[in-house]
C-alpha atoms as a PDB file:
ATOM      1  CA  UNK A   1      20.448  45.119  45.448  1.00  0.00           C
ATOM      2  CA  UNK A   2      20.468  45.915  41.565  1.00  0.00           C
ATOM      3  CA  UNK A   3      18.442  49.246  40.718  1.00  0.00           C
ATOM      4  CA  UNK A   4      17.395  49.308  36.920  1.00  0.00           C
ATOM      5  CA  UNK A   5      15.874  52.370  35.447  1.00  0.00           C
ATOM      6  CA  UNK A   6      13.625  51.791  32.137  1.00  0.00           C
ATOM      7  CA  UNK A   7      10.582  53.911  30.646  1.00  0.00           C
ATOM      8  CA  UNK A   8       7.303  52.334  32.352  1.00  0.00           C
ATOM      9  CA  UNK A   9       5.415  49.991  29.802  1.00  0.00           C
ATOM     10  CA  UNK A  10       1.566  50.730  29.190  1.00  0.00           C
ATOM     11  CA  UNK A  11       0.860  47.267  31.018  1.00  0.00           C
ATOM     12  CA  UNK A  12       2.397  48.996  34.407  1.00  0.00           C
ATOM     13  CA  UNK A  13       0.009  51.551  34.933  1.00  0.00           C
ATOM     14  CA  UNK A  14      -2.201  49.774  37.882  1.00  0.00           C
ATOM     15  CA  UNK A  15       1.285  48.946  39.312  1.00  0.00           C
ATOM     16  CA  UNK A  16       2.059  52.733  39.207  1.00  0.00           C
ATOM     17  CA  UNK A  17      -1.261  53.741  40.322  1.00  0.00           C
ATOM     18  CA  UNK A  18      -1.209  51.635  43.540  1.00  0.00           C
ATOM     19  CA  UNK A  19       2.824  52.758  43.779  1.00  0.00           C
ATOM     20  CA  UNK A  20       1.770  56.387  43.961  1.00  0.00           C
ATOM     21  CA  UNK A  21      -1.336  55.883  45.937  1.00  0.00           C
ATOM     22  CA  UNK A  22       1.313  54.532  48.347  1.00  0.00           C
ATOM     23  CA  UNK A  23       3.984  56.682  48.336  1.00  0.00           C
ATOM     24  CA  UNK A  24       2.409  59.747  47.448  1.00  0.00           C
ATOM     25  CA  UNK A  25       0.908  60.180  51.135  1.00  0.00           C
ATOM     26  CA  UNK A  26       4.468  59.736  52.440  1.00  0.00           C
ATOM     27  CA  UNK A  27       5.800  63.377  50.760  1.00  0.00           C
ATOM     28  CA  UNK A  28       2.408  65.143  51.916  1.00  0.00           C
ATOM     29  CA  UNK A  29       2.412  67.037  55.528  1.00  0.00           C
ATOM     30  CA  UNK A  30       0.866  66.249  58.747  1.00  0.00           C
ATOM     31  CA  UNK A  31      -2.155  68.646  58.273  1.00  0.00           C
ATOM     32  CA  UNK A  32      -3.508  67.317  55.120  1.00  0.00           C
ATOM     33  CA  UNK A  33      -7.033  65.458  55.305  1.00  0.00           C
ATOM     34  CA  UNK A  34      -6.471  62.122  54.263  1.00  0.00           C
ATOM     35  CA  UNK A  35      -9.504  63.111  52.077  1.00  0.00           C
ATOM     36  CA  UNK A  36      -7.759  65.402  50.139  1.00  0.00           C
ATOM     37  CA  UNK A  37      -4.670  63.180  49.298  1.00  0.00           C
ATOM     38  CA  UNK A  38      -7.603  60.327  48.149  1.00  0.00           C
ATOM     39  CA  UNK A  39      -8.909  63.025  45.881  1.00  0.00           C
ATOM     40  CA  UNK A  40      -5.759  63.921  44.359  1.00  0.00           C
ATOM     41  CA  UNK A  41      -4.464  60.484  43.751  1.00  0.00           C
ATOM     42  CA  UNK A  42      -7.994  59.697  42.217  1.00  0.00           C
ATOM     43  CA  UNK A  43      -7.582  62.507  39.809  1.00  0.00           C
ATOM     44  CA  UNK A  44      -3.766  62.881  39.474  1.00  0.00           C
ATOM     45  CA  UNK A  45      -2.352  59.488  40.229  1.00  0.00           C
ATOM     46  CA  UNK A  46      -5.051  57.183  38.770  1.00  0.00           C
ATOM     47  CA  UNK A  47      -4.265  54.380  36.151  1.00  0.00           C
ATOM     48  CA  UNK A  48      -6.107  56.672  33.441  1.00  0.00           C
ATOM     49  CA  UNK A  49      -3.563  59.219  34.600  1.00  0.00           C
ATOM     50  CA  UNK A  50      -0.184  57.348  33.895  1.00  0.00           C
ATOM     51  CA  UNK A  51      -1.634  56.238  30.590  1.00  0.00           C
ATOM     52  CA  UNK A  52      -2.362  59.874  29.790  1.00  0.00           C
ATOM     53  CA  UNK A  53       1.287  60.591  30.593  1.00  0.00           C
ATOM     54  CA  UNK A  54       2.669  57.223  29.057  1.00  0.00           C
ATOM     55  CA  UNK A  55       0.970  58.156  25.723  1.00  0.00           C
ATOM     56  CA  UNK A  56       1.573  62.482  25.815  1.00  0.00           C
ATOM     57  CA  UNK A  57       4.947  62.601  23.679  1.00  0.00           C
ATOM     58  CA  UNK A  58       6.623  65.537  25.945  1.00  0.00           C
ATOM     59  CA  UNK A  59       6.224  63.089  29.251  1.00  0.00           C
ATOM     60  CA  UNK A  60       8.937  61.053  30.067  1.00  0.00           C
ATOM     61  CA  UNK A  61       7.286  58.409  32.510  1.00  0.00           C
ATOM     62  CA  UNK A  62      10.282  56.046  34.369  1.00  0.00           C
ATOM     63  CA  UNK A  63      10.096  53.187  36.686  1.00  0.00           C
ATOM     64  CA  UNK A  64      12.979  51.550  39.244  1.00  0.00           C
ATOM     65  CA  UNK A  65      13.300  47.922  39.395  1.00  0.00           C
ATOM     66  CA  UNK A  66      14.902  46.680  42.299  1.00  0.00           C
ATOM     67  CA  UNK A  67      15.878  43.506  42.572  1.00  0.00           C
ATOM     68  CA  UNK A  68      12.784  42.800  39.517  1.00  0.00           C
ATOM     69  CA  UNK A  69      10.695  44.903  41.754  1.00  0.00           C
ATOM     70  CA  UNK A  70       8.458  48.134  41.036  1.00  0.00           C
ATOM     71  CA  UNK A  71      10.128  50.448  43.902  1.00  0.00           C
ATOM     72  CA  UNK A  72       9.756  54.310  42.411  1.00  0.00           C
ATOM     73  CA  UNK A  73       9.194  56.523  39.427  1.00  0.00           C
ATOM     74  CA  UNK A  74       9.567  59.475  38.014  1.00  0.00           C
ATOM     75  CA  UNK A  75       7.676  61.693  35.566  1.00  0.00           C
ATOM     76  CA  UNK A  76       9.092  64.487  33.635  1.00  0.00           C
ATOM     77  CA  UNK A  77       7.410  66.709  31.785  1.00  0.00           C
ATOM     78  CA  UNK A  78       9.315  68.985  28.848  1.00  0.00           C
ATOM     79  CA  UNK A  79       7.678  72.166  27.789  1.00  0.00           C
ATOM     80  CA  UNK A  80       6.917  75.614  29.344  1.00  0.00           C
ATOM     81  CA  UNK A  81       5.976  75.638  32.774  1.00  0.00           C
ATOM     82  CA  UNK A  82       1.968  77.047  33.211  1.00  0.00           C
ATOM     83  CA  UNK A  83       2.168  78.349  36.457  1.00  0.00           C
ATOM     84  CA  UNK A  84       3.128  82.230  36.214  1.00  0.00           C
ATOM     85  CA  UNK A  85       5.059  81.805  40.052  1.00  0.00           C
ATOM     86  CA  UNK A  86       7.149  79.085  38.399  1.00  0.00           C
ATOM     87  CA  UNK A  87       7.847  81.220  35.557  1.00  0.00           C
ATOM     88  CA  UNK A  88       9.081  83.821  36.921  1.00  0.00           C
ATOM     89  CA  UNK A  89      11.670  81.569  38.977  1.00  0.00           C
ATOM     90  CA  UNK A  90      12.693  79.536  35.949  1.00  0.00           C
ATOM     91  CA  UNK A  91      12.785  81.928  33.353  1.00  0.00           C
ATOM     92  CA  UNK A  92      15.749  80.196  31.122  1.00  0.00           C
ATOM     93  CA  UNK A  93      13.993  77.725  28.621  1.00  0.00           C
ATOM     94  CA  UNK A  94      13.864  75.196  27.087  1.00  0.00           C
ATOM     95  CA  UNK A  95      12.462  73.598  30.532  1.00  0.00           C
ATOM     96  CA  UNK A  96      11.999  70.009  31.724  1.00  0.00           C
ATOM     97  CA  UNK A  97       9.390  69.629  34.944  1.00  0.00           C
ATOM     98  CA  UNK A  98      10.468  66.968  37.187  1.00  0.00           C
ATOM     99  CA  UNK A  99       6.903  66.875  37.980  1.00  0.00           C
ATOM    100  CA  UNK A 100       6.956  63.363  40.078  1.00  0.00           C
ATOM    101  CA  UNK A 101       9.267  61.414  41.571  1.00  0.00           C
ATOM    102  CA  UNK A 102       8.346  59.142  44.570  1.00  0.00           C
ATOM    103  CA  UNK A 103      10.231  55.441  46.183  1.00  0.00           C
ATOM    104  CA  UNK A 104       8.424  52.579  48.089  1.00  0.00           C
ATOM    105  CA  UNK A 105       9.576  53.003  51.214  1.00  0.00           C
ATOM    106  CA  UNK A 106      11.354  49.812  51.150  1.00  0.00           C
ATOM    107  CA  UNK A 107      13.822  51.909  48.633  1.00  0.00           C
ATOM    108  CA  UNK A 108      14.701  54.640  50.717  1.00  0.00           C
ATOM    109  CA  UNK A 109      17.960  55.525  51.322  1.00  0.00           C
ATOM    110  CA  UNK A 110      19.324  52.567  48.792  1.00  0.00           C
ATOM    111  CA  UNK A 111      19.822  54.924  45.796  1.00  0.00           C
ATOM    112  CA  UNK A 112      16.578  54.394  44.361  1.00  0.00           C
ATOM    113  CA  UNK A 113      15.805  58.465  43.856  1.00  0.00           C
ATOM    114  CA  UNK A 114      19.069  58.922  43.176  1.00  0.00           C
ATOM    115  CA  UNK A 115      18.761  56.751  39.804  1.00  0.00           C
ATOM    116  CA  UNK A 116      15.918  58.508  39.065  1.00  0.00           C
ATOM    117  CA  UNK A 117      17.041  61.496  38.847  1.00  0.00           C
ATOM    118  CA  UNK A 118      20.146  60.712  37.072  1.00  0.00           C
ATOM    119  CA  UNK A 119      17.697  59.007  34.986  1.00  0.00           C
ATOM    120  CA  UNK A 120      15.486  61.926  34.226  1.00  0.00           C
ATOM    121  CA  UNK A 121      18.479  64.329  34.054  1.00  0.00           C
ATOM    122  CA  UNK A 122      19.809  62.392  31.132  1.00  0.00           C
ATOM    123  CA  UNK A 123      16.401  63.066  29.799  1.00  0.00           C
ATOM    124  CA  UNK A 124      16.403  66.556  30.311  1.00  0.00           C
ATOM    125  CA  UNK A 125      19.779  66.569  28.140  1.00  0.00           C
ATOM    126  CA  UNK A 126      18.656  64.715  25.240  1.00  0.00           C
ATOM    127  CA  UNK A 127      16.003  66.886  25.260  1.00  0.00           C
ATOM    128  CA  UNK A 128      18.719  70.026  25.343  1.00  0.00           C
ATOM    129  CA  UNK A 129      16.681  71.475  28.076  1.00  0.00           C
ATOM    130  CA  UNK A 130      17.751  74.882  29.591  1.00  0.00           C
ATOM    131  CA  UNK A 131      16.264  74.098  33.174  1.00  0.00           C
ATOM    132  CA  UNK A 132      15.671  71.278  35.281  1.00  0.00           C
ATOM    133  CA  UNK A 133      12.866  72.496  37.873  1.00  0.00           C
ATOM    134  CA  UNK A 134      10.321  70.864  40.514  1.00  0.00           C
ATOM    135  CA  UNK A 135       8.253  71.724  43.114  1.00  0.00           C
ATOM    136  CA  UNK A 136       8.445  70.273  46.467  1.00  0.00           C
ATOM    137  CA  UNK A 137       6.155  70.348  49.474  1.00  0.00           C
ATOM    138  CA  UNK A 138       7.777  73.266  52.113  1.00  0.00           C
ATOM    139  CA  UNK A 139       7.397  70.679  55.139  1.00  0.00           C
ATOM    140  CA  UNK A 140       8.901  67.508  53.331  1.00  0.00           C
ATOM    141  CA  UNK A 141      12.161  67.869  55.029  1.00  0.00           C
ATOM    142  CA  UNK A 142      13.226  64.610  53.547  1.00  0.00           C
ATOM    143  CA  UNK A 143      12.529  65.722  50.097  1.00  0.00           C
ATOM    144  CA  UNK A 144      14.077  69.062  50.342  1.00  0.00           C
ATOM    145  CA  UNK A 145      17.378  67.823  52.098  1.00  0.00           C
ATOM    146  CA  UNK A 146      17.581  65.415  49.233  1.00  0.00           C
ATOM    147  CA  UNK A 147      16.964  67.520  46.418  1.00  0.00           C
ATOM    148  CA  UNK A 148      19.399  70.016  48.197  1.00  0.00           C
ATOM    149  CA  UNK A 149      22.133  67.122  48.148  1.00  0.00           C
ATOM    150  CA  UNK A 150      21.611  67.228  44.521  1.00  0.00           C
ATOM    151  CA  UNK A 151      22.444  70.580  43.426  1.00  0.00           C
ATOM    152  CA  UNK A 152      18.798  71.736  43.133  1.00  0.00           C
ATOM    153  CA  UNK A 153      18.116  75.121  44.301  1.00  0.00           C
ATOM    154  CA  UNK A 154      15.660  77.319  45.854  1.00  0.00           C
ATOM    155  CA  UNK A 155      14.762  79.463  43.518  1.00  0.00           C
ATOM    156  CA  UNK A 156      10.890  80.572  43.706  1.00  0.00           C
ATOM    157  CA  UNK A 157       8.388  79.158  45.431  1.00  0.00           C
ATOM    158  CA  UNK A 158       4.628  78.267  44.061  1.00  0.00           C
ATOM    159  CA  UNK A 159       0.737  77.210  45.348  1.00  0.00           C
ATOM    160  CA  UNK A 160      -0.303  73.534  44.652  1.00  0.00           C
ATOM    161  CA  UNK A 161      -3.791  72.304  45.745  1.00  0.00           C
ATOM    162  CA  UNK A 162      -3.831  68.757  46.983  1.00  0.00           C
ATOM    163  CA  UNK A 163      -7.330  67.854  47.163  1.00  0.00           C
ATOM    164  CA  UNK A 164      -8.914  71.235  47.181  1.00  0.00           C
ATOM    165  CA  UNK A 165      -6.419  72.376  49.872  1.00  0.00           C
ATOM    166  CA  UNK A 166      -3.427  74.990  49.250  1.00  0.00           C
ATOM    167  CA  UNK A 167       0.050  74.272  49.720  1.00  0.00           C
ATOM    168  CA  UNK A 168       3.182  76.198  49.566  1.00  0.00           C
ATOM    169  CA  UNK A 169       5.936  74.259  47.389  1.00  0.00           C
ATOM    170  CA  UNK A 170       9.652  75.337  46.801  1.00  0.00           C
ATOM    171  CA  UNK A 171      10.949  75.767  43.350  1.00  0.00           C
ATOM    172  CA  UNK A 172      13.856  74.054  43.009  1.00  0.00           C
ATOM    173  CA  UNK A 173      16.523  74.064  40.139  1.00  0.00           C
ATOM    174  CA  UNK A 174      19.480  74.218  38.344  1.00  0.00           C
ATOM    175  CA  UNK A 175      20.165  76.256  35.037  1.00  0.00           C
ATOM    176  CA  UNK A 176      21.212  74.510  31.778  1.00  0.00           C
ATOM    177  CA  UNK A 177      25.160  74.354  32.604  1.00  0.00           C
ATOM    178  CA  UNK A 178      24.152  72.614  35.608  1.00  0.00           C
ATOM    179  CA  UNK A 179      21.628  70.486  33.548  1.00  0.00           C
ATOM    180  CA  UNK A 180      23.721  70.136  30.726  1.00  0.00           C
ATOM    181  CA  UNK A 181      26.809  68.630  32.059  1.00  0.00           C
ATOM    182  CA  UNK A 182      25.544  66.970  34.806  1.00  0.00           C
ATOM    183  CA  UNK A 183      25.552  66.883  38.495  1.00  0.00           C
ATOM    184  CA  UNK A 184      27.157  67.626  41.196  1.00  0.00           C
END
């Protein structure tokens, strides 16, 4: 199995759309109405969506191929972040959001998020971004333990409405040495 990370092309975006609309219910918890994750993938994930983010020039947007298969992407966003919770937890700019990053199940535990995020990291460097920083769902144990693996803190945490309902996210991070130089 042969993971290839590239920047998504603008003829990809129903491909990400129906990726996301797929793998974006996986992260969400239990509780959530299955009409709320619709409505956010409608407005947040939708193929008008990725080409917003395809054509904005501080979004990075990157795809996995697997094998010559669409099996996760990322999206990170540079730039100051606009929620005054986050903020206050990252304080150390230049930042870079990790504001997506999400694997067909069929990648799990094969690297695929791994690659990603080495993928946007290298991003985040280029970019000579202070912090590295995401939010992740409180419940999504499978998330958190990976993003733990990888060196990314608890440092804050933050609201984020899914469909007109309010979750609690951690902020997660590591400071520009961290960033800088790489990984653990």
């Amino acid at each position: 199995m042969v993971t290839v990370v590239r920047p998504a092309r603008e003829q990809e975006v129903q491909a990400l759309h129906e990726l996301a609309a797929l793998t974006f219910p996986l992260a969400c918890p239990a509780h959530l109405p299955a009409e709320a994750i619709d409505g956010f993938v409608a407005e947040h994930l939708s193929v008008a969506a990725f080409r917003v983010h395809l054509a904005h020039p501080d979004h990075t947007v990157l795809v996995a191929d697997v094998d010559d298969r669409l099996r996760g992407y990322a999206l990170a966003k540079l730039g100051p972040p606009q929620d005054p919770d986050v903020r206050e937890a990252v304080p150390e700019g230049p930042w870079c959001e990790l504001s997506k990053l999400y694997v067909h199940p069929d990648g799990h535990g094969a690297g695929v998020a791994r690659a990603l995020l080495d993928a946007v990291e290298g991003a985040a460097r280029e970019a000579s971004a202070a912090t590295l920083w995401l939010g992740v769902n409180q419940l999504n144990q499978r998330a958190n333990a990976f993003y733990a693996k990888q060196g990314l803190e608890v440092v804050g945490t933050r609201h984020f409405v899914v469909g007109g309902q309010v979750e609690a996210d951690f902020v997660r991070a590591r400071r520009a040495r961290d960033v800088r130089e790489g990984s653990p």
